[in-house]
PDB file of N, CA and C in Angstrom:
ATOM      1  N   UNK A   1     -96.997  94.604  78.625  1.00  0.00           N
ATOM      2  CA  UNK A   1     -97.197  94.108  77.291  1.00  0.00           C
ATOM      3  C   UNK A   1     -96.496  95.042  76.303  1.00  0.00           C
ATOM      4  N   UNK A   2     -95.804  94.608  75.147  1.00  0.00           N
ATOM      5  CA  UNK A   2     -95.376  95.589  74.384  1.00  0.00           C
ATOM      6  C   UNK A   2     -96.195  95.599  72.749  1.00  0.00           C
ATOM      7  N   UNK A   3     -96.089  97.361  73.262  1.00  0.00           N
ATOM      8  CA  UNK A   3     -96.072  97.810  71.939  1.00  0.00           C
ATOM      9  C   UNK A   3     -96.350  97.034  70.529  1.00  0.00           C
ATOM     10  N   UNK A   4     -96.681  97.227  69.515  1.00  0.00           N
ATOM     11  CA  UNK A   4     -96.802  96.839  67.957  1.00  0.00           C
ATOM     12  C   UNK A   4     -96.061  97.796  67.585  1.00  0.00           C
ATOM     13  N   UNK A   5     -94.864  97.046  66.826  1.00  0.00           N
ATOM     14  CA  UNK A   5     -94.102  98.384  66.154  1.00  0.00           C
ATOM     15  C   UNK A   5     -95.278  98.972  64.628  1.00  0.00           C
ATOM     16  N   UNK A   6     -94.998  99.957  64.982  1.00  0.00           N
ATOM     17  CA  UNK A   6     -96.352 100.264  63.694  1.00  0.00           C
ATOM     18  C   UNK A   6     -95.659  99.902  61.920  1.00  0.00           C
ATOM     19  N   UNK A   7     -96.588  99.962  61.340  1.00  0.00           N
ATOM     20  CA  UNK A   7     -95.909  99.267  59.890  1.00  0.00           C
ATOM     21  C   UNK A   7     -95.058  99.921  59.296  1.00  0.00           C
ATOM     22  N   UNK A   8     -95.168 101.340  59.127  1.00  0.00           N
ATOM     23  CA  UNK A   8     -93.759 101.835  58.658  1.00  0.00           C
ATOM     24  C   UNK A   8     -92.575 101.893  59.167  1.00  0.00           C
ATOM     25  N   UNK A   9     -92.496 102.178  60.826  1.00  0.00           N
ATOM     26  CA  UNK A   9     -91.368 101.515  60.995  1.00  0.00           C
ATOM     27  C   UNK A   9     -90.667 100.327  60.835  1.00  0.00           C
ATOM     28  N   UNK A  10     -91.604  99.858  61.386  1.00  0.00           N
ATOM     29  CA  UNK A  10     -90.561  97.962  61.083  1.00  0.00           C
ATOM     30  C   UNK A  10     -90.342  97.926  59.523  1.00  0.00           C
ATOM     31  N   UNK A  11     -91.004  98.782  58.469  1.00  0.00           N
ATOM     32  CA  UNK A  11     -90.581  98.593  57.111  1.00  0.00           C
ATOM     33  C   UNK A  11     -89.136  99.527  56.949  1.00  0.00           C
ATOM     34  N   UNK A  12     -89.049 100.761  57.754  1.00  0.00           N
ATOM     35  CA  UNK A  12     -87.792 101.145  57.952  1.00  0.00           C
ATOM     36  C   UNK A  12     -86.636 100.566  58.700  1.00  0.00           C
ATOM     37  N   UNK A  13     -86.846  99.743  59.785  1.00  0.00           N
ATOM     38  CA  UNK A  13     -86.020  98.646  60.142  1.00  0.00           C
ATOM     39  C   UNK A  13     -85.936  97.787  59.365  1.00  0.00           C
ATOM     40  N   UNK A  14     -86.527  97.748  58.547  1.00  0.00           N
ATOM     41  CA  UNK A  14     -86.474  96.313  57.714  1.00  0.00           C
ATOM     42  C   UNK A  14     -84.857  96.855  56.635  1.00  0.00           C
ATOM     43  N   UNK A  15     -85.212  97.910  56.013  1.00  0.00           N
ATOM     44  CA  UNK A  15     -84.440  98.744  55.292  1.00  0.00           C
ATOM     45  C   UNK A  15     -83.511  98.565  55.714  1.00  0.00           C
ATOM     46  N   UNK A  16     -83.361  99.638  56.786  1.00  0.00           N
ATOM     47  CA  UNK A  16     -82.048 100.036  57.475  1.00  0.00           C
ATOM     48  C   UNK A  16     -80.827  98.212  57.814  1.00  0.00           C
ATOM     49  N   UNK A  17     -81.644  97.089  57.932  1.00  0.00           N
ATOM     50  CA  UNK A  17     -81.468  95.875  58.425  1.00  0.00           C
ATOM     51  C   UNK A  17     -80.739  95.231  57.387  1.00  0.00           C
ATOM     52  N   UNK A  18     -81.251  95.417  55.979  1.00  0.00           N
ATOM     53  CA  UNK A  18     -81.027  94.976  54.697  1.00  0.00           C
ATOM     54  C   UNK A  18     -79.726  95.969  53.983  1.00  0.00           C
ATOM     55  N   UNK A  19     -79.700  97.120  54.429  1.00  0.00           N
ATOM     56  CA  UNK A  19     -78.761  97.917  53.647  1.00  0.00           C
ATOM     57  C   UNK A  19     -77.380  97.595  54.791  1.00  0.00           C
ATOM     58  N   UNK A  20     -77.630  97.362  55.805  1.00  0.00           N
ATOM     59  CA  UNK A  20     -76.418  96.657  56.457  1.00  0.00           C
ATOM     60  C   UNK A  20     -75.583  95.339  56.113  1.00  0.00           C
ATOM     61  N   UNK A  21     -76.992  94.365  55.889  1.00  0.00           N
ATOM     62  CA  UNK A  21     -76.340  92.997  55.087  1.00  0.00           C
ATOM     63  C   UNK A  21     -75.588  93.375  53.925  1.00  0.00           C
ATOM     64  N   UNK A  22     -76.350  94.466  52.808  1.00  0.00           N
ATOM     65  CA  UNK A  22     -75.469  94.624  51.722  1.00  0.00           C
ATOM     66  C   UNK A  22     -74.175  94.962  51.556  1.00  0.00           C
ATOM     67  N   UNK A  23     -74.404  96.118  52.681  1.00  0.00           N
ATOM     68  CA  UNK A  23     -72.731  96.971  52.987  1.00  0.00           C
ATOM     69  C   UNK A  23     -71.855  95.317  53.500  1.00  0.00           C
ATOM     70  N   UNK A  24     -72.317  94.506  54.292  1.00  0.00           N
ATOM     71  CA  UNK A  24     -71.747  94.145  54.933  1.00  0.00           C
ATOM     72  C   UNK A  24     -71.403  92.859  53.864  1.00  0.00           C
ATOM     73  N   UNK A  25     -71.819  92.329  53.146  1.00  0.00           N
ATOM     74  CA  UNK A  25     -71.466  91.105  52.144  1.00  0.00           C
ATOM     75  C   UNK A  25     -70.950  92.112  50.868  1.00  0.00           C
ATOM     76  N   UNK A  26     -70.918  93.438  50.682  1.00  0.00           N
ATOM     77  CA  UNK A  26     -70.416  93.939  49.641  1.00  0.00           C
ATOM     78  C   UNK A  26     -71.191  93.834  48.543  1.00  0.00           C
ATOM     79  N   UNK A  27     -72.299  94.014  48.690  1.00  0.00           N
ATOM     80  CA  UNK A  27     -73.475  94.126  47.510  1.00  0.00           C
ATOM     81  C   UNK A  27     -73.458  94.962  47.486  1.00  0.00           C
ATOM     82  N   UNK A  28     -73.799  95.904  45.935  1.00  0.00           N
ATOM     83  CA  UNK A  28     -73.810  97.476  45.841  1.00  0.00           C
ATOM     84  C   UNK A  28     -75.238  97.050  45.159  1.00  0.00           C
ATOM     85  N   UNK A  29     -75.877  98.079  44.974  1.00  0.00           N
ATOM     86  CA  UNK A  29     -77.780  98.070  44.285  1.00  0.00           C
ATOM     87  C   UNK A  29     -77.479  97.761  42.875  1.00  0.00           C
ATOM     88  N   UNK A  30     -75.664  97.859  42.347  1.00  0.00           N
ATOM     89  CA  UNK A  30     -75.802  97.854  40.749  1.00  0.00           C
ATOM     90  C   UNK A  30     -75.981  96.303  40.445  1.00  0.00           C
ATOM     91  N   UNK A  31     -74.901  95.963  41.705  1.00  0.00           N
ATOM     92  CA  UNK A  31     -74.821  94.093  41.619  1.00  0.00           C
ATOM     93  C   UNK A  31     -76.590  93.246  41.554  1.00  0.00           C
ATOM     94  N   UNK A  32     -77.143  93.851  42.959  1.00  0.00           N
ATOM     95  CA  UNK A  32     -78.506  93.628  43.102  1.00  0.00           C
ATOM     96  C   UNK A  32     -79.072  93.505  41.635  1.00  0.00           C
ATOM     97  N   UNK A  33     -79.569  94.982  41.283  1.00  0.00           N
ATOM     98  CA  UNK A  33     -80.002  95.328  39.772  1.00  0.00           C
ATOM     99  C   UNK A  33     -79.850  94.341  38.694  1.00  0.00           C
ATOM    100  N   UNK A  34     -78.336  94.290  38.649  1.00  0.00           N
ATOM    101  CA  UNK A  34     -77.954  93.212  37.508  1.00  0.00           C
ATOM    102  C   UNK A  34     -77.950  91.501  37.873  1.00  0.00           C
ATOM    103  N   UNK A  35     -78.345  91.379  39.035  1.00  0.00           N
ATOM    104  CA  UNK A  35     -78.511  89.783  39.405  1.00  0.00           C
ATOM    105  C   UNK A  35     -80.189  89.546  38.957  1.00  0.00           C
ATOM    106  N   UNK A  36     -81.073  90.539  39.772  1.00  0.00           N
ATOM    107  CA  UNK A  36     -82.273  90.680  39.215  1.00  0.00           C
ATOM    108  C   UNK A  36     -82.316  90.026  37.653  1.00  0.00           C
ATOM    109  N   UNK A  37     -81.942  91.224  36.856  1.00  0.00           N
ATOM    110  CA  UNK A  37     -81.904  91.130  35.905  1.00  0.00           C
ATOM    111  C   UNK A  37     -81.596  89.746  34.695  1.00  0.00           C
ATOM    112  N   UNK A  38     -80.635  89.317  35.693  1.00  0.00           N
ATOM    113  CA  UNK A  38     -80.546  87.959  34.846  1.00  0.00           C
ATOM    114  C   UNK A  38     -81.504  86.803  35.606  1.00  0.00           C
ATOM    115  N   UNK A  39     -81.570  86.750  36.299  1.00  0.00           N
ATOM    116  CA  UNK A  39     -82.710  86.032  36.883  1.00  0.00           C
ATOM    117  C   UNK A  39     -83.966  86.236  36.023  1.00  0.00           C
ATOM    118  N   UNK A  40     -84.378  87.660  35.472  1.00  0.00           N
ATOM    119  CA  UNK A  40     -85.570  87.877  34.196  1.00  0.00           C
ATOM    120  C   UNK A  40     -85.480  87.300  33.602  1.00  0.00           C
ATOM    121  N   UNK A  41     -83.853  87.145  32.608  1.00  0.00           N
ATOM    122  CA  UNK A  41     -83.115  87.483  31.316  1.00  0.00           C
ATOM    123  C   UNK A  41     -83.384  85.608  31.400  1.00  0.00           C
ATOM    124  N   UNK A  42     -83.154  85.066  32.768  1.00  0.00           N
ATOM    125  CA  UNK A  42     -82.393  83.496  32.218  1.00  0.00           C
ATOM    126  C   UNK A  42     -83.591  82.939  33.342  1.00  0.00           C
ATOM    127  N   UNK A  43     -84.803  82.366  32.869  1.00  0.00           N
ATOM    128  CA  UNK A  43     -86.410  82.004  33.941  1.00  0.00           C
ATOM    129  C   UNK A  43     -85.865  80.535  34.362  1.00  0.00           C
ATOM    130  N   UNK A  44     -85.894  79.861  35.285  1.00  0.00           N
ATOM    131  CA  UNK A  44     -85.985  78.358  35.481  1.00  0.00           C
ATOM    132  C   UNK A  44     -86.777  77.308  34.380  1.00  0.00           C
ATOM    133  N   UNK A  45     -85.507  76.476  33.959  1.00  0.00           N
ATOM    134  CA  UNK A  45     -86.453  75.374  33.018  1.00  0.00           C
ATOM    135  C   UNK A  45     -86.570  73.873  33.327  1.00  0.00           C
ATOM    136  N   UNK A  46     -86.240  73.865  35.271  1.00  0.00           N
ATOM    137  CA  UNK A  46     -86.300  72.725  35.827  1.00  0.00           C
ATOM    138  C   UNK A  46     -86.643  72.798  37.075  1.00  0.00           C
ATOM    139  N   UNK A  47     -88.118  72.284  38.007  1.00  0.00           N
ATOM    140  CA  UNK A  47     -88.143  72.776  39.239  1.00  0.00           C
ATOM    141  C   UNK A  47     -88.766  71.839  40.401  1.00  0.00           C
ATOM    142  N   UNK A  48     -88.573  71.078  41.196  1.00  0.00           N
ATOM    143  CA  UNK A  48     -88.660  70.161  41.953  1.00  0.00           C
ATOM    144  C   UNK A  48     -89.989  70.443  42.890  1.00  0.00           C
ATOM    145  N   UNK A  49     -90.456  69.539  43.745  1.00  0.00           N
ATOM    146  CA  UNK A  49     -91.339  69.447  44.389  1.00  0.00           C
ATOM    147  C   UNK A  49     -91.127  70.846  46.143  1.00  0.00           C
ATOM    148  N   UNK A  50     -89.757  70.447  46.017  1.00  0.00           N
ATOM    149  CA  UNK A  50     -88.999  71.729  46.719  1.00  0.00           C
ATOM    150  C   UNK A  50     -89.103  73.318  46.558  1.00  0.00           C
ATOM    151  N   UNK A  51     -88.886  73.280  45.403  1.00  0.00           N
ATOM    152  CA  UNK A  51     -89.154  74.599  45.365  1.00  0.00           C
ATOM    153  C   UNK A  51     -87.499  75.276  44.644  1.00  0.00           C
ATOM    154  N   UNK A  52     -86.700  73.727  44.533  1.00  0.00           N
ATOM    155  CA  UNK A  52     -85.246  74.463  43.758  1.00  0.00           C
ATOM    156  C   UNK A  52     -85.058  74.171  41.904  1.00  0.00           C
ATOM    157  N   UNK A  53     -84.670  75.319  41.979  1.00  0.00           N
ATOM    158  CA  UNK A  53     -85.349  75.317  40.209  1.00  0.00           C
ATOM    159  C   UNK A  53     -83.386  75.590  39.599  1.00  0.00           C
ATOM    160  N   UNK A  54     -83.291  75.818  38.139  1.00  0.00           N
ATOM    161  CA  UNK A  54     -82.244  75.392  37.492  1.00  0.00           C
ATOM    162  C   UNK A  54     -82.430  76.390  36.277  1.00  0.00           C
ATOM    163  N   UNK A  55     -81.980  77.151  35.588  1.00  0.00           N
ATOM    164  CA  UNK A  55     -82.178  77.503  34.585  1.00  0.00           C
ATOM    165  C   UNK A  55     -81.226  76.689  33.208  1.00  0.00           C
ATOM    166  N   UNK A  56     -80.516  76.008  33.558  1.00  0.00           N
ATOM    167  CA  UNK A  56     -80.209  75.184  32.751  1.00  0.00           C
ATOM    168  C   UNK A  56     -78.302  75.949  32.566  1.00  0.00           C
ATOM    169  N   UNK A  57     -78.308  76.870  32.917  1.00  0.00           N
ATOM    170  CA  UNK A  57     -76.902  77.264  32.415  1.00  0.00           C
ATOM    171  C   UNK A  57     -75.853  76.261  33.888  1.00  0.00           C
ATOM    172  N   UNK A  58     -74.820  76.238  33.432  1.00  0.00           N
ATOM    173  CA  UNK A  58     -73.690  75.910  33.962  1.00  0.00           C
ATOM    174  C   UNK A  58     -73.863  74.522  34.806  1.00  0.00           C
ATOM    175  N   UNK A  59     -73.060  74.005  35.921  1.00  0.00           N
ATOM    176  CA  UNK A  59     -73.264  72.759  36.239  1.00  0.00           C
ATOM    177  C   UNK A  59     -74.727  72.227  36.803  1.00  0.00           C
ATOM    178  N   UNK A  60     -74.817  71.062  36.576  1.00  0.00           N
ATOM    179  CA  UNK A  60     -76.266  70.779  36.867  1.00  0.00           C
ATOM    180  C   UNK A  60     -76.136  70.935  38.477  1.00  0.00           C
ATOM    181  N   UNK A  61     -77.162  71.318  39.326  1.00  0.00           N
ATOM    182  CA  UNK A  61     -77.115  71.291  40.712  1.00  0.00           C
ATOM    183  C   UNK A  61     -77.649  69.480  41.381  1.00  0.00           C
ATOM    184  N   UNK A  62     -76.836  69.960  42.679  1.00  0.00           N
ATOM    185  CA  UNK A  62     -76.896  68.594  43.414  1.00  0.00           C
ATOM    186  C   UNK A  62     -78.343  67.633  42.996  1.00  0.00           C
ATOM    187  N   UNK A  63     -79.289  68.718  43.598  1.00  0.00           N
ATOM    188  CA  UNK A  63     -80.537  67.871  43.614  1.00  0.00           C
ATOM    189  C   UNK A  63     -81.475  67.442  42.238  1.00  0.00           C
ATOM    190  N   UNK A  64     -80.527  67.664  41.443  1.00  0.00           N
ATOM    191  CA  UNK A  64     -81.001  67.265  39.662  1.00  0.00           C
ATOM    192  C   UNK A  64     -79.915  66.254  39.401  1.00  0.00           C
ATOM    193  N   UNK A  65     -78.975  66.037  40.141  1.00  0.00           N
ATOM    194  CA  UNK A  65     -77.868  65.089  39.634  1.00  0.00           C
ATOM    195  C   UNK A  65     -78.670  64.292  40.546  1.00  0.00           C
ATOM    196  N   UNK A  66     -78.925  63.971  41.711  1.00  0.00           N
ATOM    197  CA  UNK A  66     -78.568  63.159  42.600  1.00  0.00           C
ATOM    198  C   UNK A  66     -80.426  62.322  42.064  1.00  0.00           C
ATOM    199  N   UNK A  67     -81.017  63.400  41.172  1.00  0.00           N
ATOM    200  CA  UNK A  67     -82.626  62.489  40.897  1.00  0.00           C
ATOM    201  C   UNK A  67     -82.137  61.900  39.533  1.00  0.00           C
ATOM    202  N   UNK A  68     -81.144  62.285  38.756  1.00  0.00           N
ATOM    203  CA  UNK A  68     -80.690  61.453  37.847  1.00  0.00           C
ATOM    204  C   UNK A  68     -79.862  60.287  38.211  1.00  0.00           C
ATOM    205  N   UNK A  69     -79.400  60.208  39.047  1.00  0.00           N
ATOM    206  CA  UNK A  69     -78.342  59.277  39.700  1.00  0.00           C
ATOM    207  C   UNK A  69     -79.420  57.943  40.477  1.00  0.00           C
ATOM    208  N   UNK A  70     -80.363  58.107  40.419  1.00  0.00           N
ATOM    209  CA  UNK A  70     -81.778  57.545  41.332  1.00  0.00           C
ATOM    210  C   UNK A  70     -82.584  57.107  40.327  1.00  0.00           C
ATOM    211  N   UNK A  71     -82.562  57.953  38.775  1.00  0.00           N
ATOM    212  CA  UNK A  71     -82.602  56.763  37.522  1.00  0.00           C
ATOM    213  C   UNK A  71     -84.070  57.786  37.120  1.00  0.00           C
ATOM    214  N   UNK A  72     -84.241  59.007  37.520  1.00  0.00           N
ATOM    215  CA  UNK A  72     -85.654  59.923  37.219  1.00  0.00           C
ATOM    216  C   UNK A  72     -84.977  60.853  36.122  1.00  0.00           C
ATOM    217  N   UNK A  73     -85.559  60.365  35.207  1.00  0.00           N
ATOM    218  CA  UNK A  73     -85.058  61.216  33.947  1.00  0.00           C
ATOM    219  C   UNK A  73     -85.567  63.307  34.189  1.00  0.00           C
ATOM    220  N   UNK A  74     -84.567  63.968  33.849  1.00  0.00           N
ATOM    221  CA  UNK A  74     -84.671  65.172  34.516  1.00  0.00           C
ATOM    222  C   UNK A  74     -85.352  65.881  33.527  1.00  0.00           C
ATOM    223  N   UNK A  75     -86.143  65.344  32.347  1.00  0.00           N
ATOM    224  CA  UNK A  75     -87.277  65.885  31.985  1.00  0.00           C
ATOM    225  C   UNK A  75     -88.277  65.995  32.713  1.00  0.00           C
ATOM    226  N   UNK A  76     -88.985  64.879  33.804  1.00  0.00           N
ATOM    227  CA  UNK A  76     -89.728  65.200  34.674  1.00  0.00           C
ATOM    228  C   UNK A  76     -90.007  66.443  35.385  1.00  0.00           C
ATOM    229  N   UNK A  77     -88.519  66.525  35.362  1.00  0.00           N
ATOM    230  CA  UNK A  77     -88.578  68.260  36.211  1.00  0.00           C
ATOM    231  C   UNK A  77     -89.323  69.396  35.373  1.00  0.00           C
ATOM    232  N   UNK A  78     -88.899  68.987  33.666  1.00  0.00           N
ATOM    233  CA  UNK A  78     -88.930  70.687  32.696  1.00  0.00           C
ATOM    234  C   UNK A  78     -89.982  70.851  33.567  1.00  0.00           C
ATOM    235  N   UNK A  79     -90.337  71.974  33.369  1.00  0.00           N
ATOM    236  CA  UNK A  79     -91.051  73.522  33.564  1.00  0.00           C
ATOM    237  C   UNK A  79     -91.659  73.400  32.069  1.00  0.00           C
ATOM    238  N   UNK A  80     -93.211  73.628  31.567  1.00  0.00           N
ATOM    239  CA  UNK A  80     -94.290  73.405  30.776  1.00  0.00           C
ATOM    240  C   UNK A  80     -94.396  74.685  30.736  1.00  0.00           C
ATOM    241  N   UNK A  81     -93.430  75.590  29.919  1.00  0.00           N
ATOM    242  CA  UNK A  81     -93.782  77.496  29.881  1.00  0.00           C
ATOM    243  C   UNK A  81     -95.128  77.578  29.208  1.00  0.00           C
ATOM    244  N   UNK A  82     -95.634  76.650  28.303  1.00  0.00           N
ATOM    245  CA  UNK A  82     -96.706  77.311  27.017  1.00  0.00           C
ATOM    246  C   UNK A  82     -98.101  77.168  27.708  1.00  0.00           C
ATOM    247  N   UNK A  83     -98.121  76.997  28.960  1.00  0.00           N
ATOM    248  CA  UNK A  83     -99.387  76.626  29.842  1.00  0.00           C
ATOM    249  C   UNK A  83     -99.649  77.288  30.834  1.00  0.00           C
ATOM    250  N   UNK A  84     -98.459  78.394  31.381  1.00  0.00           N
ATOM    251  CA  UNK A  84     -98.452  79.500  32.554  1.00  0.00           C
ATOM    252  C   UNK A  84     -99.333  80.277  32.267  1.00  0.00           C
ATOM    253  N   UNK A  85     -98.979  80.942  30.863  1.00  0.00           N
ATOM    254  CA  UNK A  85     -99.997  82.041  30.727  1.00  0.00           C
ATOM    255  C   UNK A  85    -101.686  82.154  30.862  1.00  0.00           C
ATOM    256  N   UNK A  86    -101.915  80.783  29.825  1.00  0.00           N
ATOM    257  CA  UNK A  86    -103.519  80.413  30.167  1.00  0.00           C
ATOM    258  C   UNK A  86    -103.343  80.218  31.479  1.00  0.00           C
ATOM    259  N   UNK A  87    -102.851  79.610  32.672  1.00  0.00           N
ATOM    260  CA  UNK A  87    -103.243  79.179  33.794  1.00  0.00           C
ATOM    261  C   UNK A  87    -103.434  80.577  34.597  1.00  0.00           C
ATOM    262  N   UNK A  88    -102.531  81.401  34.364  1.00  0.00           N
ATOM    263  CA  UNK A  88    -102.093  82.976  35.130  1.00  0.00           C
ATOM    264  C   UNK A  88    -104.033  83.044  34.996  1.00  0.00           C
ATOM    265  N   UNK A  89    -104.099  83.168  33.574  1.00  0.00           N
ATOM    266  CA  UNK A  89    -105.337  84.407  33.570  1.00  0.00           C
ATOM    267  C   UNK A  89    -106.669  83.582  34.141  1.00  0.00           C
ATOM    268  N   UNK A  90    -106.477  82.102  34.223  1.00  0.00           N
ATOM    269  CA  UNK A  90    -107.451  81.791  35.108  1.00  0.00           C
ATOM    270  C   UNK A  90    -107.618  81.939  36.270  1.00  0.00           C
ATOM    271  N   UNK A  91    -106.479  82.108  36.934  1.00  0.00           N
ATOM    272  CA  UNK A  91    -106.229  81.874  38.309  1.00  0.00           C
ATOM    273  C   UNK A  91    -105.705  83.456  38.684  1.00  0.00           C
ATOM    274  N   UNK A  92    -105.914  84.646  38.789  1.00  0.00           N
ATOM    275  CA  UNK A  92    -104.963  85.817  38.675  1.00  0.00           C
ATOM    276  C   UNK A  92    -104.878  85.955  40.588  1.00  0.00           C
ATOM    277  N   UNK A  93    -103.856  86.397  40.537  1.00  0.00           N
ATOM    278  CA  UNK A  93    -103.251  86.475  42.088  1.00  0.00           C
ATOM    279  C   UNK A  93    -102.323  85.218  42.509  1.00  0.00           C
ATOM    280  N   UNK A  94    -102.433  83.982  41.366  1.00  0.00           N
ATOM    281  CA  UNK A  94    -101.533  83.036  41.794  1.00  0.00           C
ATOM    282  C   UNK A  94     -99.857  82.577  41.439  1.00  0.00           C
ATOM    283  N   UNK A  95     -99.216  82.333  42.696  1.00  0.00           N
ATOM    284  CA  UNK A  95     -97.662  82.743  42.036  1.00  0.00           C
ATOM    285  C   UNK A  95     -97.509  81.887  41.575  1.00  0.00           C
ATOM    286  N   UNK A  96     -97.030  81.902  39.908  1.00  0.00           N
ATOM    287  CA  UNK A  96     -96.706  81.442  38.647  1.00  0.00           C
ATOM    288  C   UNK A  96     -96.055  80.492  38.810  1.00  0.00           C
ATOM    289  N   UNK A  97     -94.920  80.743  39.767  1.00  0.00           N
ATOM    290  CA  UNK A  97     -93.789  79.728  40.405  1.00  0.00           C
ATOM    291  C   UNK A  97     -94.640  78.388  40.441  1.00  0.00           C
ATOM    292  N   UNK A  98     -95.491  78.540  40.925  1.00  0.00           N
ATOM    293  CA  UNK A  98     -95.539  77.020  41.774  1.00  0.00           C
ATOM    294  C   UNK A  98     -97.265  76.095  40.931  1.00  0.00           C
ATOM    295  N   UNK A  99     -97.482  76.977  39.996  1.00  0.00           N
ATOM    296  CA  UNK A  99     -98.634  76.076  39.156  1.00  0.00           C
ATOM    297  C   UNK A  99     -98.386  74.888  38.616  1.00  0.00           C
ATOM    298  N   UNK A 100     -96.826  74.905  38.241  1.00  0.00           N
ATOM    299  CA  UNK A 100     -97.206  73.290  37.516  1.00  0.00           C
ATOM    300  C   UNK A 100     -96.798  72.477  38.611  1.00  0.00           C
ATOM    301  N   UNK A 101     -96.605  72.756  39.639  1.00  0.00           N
ATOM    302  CA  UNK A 101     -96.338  72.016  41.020  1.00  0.00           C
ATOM    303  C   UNK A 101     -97.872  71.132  40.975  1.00  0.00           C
ATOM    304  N   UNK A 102     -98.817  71.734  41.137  1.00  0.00           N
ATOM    305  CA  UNK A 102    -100.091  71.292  41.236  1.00  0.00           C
ATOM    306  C   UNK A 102    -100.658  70.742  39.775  1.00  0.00           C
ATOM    307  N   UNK A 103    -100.643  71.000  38.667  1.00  0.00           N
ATOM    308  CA  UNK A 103    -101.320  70.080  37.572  1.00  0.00           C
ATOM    309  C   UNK A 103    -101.283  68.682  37.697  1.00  0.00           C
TER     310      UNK A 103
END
């Protein structure tokens, strides 16, 4: 029977696993940092039953064209920001992402 790798290692494999993908697709931590960052800077204001969301900049993505093309007006999708916060503090521990999934 084997072993349980214990938790800090496999969190150091995990590392070591991830800083290879980066080297290896040419991600540096500044790129990381600053993708983060706009991901803060620019939140999703359209998000499907899926789980694929839109912040509204640049071309619309497939699966927002193809529910407009099907005749579902892509307001359905907005994202309801002025209702997260009350919902957060009712619900605390729940990811924000996916509340108005459920209303």
């Amino acid at each position: 029977m084997k072993a349980k790798i214990a938790d800090g290692e496999a969190r150091e494999r995990l590392i070591i696993w991830i800083r290879r993908r980066m080297a290896e697709f040419g991600i540096t931590p500044d790129a990381l940092a600053a993708s983060i960052q706009h991901d803060l800077d620019h939140a999703p204001l359209y998000r499907d039953a899926r789980g694929n969301e839109w912040n509204g900049l640049g071309d619309m993505p497939d699966w927002l064209r193809a529910a407009k093309h099907a005749g579902v007006d892509p307001a359905f999708f907005r994202i309801e920001r002025s209702s997260t916060p009350e919902r957060q503090r009712q619900m605390p521990g729940t990811d924000v992402r996916q509340l108005d999934l459920f209303s």
